[in-house]
C-alpha atoms as a PDB file:
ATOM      1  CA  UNK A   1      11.848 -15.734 -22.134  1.00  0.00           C
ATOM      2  CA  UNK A   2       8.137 -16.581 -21.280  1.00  0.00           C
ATOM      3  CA  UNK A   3       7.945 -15.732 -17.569  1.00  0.00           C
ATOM      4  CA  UNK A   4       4.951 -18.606 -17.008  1.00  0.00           C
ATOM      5  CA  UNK A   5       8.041 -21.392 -17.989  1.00  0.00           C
ATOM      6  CA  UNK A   6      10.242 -19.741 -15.991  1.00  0.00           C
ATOM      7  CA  UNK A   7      11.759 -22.415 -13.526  1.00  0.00           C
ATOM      8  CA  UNK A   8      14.719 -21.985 -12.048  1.00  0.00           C
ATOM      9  CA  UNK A   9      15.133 -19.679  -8.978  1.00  0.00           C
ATOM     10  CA  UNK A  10      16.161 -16.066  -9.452  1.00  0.00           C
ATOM     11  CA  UNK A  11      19.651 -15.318  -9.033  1.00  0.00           C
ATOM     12  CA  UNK A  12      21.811 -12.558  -7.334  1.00  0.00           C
ATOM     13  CA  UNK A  13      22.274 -10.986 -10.632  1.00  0.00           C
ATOM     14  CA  UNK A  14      18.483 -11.092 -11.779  1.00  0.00           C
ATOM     15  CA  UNK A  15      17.133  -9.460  -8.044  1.00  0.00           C
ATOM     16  CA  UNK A  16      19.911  -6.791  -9.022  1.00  0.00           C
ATOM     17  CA  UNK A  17      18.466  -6.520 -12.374  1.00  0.00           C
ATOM     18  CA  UNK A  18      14.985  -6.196 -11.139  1.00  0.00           C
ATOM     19  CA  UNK A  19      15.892  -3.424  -8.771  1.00  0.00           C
ATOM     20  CA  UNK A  20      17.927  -1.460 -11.070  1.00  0.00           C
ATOM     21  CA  UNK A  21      14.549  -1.642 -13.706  1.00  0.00           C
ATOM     22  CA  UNK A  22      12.623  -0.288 -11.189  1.00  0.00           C
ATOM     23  CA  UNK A  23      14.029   2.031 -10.011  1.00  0.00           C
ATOM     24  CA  UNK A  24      15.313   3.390 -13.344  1.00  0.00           C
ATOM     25  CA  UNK A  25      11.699   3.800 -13.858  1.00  0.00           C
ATOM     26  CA  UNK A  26      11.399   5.837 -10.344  1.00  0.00           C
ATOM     27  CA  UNK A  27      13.935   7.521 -11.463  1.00  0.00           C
ATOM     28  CA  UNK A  28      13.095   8.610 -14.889  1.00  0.00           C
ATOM     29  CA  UNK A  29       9.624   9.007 -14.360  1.00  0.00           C
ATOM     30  CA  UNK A  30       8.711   6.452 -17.285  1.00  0.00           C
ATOM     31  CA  UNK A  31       7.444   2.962 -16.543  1.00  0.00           C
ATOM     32  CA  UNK A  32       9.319  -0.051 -17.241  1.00  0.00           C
ATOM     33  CA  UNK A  33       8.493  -3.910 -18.151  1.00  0.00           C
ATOM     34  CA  UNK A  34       7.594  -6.327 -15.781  1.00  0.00           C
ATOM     35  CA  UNK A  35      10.274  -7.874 -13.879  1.00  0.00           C
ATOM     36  CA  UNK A  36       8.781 -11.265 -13.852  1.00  0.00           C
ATOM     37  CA  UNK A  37      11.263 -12.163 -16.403  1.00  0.00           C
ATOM     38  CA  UNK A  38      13.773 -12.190 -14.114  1.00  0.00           C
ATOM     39  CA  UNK A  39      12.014 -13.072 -10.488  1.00  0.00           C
ATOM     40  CA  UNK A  40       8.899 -14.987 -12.047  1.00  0.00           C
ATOM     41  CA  UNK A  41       5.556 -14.647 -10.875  1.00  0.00           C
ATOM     42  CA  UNK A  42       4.919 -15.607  -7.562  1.00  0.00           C
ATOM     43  CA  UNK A  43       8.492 -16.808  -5.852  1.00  0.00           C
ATOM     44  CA  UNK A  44       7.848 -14.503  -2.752  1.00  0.00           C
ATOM     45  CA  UNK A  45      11.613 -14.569  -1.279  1.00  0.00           C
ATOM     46  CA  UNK A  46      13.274 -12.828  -4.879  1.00  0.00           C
ATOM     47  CA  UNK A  47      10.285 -10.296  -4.714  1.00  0.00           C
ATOM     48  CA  UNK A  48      10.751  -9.182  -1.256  1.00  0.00           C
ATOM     49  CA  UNK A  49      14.683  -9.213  -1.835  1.00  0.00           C
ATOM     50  CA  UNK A  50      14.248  -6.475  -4.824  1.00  0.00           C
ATOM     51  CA  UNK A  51      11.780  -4.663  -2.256  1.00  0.00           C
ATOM     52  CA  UNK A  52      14.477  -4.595   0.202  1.00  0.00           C
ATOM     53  CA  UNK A  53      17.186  -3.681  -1.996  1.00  0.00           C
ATOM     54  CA  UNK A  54      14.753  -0.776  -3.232  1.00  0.00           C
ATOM     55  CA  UNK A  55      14.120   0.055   0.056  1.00  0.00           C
ATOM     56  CA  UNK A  56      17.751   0.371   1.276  1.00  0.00           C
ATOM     57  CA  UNK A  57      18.241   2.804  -1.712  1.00  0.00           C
ATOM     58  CA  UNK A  58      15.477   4.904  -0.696  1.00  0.00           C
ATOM     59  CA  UNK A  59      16.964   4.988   2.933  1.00  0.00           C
ATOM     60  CA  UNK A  60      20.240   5.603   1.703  1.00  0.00           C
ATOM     61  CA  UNK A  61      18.647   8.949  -0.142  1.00  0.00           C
ATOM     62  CA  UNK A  62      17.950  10.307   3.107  1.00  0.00           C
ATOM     63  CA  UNK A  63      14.013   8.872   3.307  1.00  0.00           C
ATOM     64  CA  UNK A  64      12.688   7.532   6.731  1.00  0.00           C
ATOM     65  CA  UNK A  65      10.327   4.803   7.427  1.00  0.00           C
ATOM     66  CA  UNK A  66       7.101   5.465   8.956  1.00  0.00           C
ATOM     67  CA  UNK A  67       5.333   2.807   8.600  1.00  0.00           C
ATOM     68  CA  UNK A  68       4.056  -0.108   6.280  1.00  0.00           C
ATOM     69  CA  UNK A  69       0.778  -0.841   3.662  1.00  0.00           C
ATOM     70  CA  UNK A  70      -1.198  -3.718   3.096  1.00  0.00           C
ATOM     71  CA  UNK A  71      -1.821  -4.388  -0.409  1.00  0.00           C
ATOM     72  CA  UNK A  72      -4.245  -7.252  -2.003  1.00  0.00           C
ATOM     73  CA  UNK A  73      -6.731  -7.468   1.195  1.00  0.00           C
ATOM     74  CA  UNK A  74      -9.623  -6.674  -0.875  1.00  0.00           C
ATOM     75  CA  UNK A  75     -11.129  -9.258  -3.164  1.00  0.00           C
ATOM     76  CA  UNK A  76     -12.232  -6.733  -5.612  1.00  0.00           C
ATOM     77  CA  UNK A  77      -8.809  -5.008  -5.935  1.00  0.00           C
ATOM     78  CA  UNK A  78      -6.977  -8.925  -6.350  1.00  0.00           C
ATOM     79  CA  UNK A  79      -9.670  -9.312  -9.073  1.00  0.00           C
ATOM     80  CA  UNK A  80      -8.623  -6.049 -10.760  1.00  0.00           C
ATOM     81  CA  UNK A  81      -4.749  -7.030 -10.180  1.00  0.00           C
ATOM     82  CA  UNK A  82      -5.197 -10.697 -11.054  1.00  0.00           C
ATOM     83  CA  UNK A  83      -4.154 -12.127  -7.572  1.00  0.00           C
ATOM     84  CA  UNK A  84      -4.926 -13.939  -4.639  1.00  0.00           C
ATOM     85  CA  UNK A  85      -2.790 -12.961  -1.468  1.00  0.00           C
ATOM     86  CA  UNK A  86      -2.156  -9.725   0.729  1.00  0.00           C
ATOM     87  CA  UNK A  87       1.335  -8.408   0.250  1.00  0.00           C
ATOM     88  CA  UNK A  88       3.149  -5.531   1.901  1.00  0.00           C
ATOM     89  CA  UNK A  89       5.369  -2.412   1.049  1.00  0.00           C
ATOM     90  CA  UNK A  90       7.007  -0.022   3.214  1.00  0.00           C
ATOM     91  CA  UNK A  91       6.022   3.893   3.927  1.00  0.00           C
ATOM     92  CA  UNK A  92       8.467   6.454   3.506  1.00  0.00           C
ATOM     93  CA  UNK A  93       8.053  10.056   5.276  1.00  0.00           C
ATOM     94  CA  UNK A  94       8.419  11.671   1.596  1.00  0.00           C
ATOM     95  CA  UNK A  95       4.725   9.655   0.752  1.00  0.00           C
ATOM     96  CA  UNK A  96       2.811  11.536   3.599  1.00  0.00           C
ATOM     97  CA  UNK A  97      -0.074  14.023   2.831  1.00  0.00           C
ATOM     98  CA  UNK A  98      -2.727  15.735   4.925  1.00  0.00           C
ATOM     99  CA  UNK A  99      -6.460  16.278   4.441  1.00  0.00           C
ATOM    100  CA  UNK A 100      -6.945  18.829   1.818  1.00  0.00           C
ATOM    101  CA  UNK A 101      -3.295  18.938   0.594  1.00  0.00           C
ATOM    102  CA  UNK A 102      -2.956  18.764  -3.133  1.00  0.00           C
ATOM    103  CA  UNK A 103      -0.519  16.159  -4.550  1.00  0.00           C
ATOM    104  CA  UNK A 104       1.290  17.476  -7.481  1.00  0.00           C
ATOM    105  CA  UNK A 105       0.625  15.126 -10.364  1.00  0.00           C
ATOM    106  CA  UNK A 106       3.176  13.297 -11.882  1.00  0.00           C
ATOM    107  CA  UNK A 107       4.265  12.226  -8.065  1.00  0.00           C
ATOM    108  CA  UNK A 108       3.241   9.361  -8.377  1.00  0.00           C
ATOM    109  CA  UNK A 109       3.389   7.154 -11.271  1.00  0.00           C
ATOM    110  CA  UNK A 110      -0.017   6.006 -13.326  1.00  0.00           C
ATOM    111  CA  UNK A 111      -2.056   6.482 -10.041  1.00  0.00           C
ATOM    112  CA  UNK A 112      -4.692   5.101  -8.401  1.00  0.00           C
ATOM    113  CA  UNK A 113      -6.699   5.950  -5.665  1.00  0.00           C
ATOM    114  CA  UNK A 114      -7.822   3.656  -2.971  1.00  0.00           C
ATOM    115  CA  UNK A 115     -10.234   4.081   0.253  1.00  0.00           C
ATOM    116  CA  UNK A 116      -8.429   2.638   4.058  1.00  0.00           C
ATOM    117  CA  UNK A 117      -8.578   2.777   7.298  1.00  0.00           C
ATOM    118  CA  UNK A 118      -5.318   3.627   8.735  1.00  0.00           C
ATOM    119  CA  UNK A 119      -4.052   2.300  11.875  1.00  0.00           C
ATOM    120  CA  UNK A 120      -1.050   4.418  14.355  1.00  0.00           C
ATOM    121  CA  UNK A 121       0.406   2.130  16.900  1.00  0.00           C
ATOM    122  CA  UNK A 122       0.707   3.192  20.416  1.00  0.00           C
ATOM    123  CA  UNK A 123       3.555   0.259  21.470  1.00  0.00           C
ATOM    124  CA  UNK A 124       5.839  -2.033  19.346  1.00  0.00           C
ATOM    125  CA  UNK A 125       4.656  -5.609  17.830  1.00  0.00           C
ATOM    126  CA  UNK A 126       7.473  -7.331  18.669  1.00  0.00           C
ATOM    127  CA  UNK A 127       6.891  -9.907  21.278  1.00  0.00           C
ATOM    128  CA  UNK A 128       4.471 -12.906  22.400  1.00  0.00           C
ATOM    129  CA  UNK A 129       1.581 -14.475  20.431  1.00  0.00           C
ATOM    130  CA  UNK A 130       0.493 -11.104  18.283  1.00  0.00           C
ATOM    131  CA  UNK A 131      -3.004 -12.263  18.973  1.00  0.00           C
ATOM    132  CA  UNK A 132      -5.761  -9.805  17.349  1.00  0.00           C
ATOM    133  CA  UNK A 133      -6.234  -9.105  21.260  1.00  0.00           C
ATOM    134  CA  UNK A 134      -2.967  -7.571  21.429  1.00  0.00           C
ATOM    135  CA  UNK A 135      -2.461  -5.996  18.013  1.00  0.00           C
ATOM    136  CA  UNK A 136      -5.784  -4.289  18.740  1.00  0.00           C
ATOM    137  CA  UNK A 137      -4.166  -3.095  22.548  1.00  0.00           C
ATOM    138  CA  UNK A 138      -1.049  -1.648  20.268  1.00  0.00           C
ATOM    139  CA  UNK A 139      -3.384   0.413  18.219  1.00  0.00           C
ATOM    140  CA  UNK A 140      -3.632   4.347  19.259  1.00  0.00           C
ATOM    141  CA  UNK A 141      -6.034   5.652  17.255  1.00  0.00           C
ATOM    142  CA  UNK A 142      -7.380   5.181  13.140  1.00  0.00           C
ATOM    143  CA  UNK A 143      -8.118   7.416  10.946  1.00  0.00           C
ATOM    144  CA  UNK A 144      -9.914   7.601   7.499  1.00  0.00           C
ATOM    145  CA  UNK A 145      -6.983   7.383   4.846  1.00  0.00           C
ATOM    146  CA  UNK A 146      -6.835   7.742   1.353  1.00  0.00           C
ATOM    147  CA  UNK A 147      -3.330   5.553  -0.499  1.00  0.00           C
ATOM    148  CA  UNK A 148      -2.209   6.695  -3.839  1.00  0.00           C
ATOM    149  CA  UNK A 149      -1.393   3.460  -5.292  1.00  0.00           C
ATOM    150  CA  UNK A 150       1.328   3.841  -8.216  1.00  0.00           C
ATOM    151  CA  UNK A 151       3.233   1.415 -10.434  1.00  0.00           C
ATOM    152  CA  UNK A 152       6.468   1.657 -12.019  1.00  0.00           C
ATOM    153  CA  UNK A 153       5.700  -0.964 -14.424  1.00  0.00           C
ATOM    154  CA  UNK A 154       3.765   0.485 -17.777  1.00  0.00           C
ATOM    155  CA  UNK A 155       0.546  -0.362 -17.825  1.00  0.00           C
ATOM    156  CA  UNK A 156      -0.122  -1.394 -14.690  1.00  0.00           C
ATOM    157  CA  UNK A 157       0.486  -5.225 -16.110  1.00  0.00           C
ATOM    158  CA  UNK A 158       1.880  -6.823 -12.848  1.00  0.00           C
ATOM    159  CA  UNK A 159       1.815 -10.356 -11.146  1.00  0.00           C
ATOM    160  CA  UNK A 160       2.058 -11.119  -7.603  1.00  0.00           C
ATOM    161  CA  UNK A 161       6.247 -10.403  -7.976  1.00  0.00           C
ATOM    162  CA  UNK A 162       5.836  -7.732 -10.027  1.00  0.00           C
ATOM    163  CA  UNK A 163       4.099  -5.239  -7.599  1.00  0.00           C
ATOM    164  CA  UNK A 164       5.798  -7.158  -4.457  1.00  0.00           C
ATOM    165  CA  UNK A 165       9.048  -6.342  -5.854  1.00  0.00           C
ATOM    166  CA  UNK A 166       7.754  -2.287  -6.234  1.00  0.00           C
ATOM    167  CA  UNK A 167       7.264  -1.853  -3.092  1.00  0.00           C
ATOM    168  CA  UNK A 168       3.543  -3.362  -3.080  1.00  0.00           C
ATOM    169  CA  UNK A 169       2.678  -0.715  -5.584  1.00  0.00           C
ATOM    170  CA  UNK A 170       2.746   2.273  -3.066  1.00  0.00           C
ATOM    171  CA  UNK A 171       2.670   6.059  -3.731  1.00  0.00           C
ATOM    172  CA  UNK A 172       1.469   8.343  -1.792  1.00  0.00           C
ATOM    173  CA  UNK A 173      -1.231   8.282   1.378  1.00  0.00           C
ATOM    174  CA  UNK A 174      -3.125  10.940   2.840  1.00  0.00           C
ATOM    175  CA  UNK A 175      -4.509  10.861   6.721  1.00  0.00           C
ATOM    176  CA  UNK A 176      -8.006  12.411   7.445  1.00  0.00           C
ATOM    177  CA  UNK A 177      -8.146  14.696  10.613  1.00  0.00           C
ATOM    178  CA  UNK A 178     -10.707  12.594  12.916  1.00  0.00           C
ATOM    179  CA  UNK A 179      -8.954  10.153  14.897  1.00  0.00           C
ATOM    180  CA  UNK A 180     -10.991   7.452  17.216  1.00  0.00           C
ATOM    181  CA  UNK A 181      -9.659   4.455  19.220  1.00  0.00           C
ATOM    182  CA  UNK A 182     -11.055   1.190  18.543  1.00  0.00           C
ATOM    183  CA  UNK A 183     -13.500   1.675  21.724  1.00  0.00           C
ATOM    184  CA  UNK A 184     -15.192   4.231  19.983  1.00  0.00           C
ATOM    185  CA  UNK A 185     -16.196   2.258  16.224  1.00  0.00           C
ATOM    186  CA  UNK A 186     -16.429  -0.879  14.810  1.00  0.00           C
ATOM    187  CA  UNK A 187     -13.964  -1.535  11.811  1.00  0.00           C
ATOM    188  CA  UNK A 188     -15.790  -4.244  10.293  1.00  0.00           C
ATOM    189  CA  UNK A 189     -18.694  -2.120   9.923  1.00  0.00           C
ATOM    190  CA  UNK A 190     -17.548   0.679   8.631  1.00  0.00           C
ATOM    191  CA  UNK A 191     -19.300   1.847   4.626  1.00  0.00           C
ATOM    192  CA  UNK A 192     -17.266   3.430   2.568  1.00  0.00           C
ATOM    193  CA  UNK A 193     -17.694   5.510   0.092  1.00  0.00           C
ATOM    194  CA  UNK A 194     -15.164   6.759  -2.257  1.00  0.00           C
ATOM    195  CA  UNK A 195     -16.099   9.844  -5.416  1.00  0.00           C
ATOM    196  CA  UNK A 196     -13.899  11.582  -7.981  1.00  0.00           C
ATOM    197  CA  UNK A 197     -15.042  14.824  -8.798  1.00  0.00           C
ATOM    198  CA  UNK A 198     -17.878  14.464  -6.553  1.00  0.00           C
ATOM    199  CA  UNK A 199     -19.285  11.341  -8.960  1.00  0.00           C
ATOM    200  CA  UNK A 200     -19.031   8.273  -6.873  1.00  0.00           C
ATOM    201  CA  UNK A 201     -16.310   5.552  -8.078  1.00  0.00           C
ATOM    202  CA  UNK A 202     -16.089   3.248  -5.548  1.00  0.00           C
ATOM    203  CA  UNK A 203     -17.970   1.389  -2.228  1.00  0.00           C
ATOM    204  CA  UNK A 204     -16.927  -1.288   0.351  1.00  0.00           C
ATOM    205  CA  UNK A 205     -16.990  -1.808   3.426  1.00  0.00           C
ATOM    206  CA  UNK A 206     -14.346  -2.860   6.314  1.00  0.00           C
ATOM    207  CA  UNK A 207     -15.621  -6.185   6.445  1.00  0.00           C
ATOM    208  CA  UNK A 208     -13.987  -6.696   2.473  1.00  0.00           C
ATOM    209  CA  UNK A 209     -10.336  -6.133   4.074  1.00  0.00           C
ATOM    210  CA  UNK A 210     -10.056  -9.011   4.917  1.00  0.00           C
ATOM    211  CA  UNK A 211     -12.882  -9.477   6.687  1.00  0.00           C
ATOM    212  CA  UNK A 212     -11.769  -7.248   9.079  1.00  0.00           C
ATOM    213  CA  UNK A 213      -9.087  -4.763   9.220  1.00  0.00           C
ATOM    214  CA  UNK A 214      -7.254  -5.532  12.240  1.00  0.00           C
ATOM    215  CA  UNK A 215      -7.019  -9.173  11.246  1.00  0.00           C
ATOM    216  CA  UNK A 216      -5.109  -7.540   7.994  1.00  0.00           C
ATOM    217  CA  UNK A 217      -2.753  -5.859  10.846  1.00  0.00           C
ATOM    218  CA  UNK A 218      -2.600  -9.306  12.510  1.00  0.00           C
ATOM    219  CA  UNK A 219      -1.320 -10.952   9.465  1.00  0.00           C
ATOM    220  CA  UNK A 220       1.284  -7.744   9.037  1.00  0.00           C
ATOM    221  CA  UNK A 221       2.415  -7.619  12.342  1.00  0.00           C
ATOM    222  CA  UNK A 222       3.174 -11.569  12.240  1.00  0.00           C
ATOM    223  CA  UNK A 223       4.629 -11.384   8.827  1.00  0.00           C
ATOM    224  CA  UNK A 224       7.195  -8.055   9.611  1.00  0.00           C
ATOM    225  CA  UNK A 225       8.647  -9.788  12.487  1.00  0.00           C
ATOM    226  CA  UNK A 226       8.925 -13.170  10.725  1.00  0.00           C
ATOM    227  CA  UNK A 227      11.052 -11.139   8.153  1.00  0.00           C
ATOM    228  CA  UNK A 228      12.745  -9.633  10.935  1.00  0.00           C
ATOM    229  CA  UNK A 229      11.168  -5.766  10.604  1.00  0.00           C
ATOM    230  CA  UNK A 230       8.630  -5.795  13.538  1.00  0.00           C
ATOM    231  CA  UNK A 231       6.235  -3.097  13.663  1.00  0.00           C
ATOM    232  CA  UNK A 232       7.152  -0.284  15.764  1.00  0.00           C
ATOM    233  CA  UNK A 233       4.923   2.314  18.040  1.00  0.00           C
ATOM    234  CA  UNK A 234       4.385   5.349  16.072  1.00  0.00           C
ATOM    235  CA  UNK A 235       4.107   3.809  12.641  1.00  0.00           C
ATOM    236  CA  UNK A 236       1.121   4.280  10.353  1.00  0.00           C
ATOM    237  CA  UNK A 237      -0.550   1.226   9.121  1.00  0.00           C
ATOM    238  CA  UNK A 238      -2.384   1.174   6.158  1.00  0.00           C
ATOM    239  CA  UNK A 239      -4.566  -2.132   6.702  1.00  0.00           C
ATOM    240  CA  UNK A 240      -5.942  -2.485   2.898  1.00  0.00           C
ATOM    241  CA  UNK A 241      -8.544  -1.075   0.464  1.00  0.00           C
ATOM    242  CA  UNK A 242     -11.915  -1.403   1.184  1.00  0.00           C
ATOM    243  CA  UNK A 243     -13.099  -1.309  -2.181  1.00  0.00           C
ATOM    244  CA  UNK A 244     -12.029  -1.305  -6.032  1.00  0.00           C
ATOM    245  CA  UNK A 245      -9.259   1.322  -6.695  1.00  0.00           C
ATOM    246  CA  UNK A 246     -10.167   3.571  -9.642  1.00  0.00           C
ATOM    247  CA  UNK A 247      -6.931   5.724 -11.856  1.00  0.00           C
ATOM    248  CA  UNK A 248      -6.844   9.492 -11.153  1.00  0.00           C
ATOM    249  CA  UNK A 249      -5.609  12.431 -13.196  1.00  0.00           C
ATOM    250  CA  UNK A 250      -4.221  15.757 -12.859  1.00  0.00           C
ATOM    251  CA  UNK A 251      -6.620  17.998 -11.015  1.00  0.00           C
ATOM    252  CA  UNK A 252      -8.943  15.560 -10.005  1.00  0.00           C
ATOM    253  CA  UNK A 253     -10.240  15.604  -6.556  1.00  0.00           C
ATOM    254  CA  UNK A 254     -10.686  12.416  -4.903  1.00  0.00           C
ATOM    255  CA  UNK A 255     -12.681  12.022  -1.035  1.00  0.00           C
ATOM    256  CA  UNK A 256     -13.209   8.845   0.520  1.00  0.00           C
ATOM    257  CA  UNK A 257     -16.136   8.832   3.546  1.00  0.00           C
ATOM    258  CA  UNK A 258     -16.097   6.287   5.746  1.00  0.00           C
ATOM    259  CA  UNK A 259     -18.938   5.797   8.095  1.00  0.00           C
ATOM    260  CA  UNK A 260     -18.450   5.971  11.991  1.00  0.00           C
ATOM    261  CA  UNK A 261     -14.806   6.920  11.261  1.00  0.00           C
ATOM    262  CA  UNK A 262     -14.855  10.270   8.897  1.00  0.00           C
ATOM    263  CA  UNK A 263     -13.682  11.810   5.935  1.00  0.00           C
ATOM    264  CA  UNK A 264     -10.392  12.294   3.405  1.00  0.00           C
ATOM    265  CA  UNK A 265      -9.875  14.698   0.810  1.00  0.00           C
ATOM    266  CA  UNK A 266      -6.878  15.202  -1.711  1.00  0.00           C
ATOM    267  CA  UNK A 267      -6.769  17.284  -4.673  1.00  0.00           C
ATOM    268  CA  UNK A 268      -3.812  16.597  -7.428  1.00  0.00           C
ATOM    269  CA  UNK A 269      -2.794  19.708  -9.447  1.00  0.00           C
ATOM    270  CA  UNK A 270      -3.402  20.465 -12.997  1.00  0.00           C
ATOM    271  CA  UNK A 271      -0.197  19.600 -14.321  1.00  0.00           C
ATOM    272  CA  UNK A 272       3.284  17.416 -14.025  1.00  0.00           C
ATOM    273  CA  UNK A 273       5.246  17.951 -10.920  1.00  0.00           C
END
């Protein structure tokens, strides 16, 4: 079937379907076709259901949430991916690396590498208007972050569903050391700079996430309570790349530099995990 004619809703069966493809391919290690056949493109409620029930498997393995990822805030990176909305995916303690750590490759699946700021939340976002006045009050600290984007579908040949449904294409992140409060820089303005190898790959700036990252945690904050997952104090927030991701590969070393705010290195080993 031609997933562009596709018209009718998905069903129980084909957000089951969708799930099981993915996470066969999670499983396996090998990428898998699209699941737009059997979710379409762009219906947002049978994406987020095959998130959910992808989730709940991952919880049920004995993985813990720490926190969530904005995907799709910077134009560049829905140019690359072909869309035109943020979406959002969940963090699971097993994704979390420090400055300097090496990720072994193979981790995550046909990566990508992708310069943030990341966001910890001193107090839950739960209640009243979520104003950026009080989403930036809930904010402890940010620090410079590197996410390891990764796709379980081959090829990286996703819609809006497609990388919904797989958990907003999420990997791995790493967390530089430096952490300021939002007293002590100014989001929007922070440069970035991302290199590979030490050859540089990638720029931006805060002001291409959205136009400003904290609005991108506004727009998360509003959305995970709407769907009845508020944000919590203590979570990590990955507010959205501030430039184009580029693909890594085994031993590569990737550092992102972000002005006012610091620096993130990761190094993936040589060969498969």
């Amino acid at each position: 079937m031609d997933e562009s004619n596709r018209l009718a809703p998905a069903s129980p069966s084909d957000i089951a379907a969708a799930a099981e493809r993915i996470a066969e391919a999670l499983a396996s290690g090998v990428p898998c076709a699209p699941v737009r056949d059997l979710i379409g493109r762009d219906d947002l409620a049978a994406a987020y259901a095959v998130q959910d029930r992808l989730t709940e498997r991952r919880l049920a393995a004995g993985a813990a949430v720490v926190g969530r990822k904005i995907g799709l805030t910077s134009e560049a990176v829905q140019r690359q991916l072909g869309v035109d909305r943020p979406d959002f995916g969940f963090l699971f303690d097993d994704m979390a690396y420090a400055e300097g750590d090496t990720i072994p490759f193979g981790e995550v699946l046909q990566p990508r590498a992708e310069a943030e700021i990341a966001f910890v939340l001193g107090a839950d976002l739960a209640d009243g208007a979520l104003t950026r006045e009080q989403v930036a009050a809930a904010i402890a600290y940010a620090v410079p972050a590197l996410e390891i984007c990764g796709s379980r579908i081959a090829g990286w040949d996703i819609s809006f569903g497609d990388t919904v449904a797989d958990n907003a294409s999420a990997g791995a992140y790493v967390l530089g050391e430096q952490r300021l409060g939002l007293d002590a820089f100014d989001p929007v303005a922070v440069a970035m700079t991302m290199t590979v190898n030490g050859e540089e790959v990638s720029t931006g700036s805060g002001a291409d996430c959205l136009g400003d990252p904290v609005e991108a945690v506004v727009w998360l904050a509003r959305t995970a309570r709407e769907l009845g997952e508020p944000l919590r104090a203590g979570q990590v927030v990955l507010s959205g790349a501030l430039g184009p991701m580029r693909p890594v590969a085994a031993g590569d070393t990737v550092t992102a530099t972000l002005s006012g705010l610091g620096a993130v290195t990761v190094r993936f080993s040589e060969g498969a995990a």
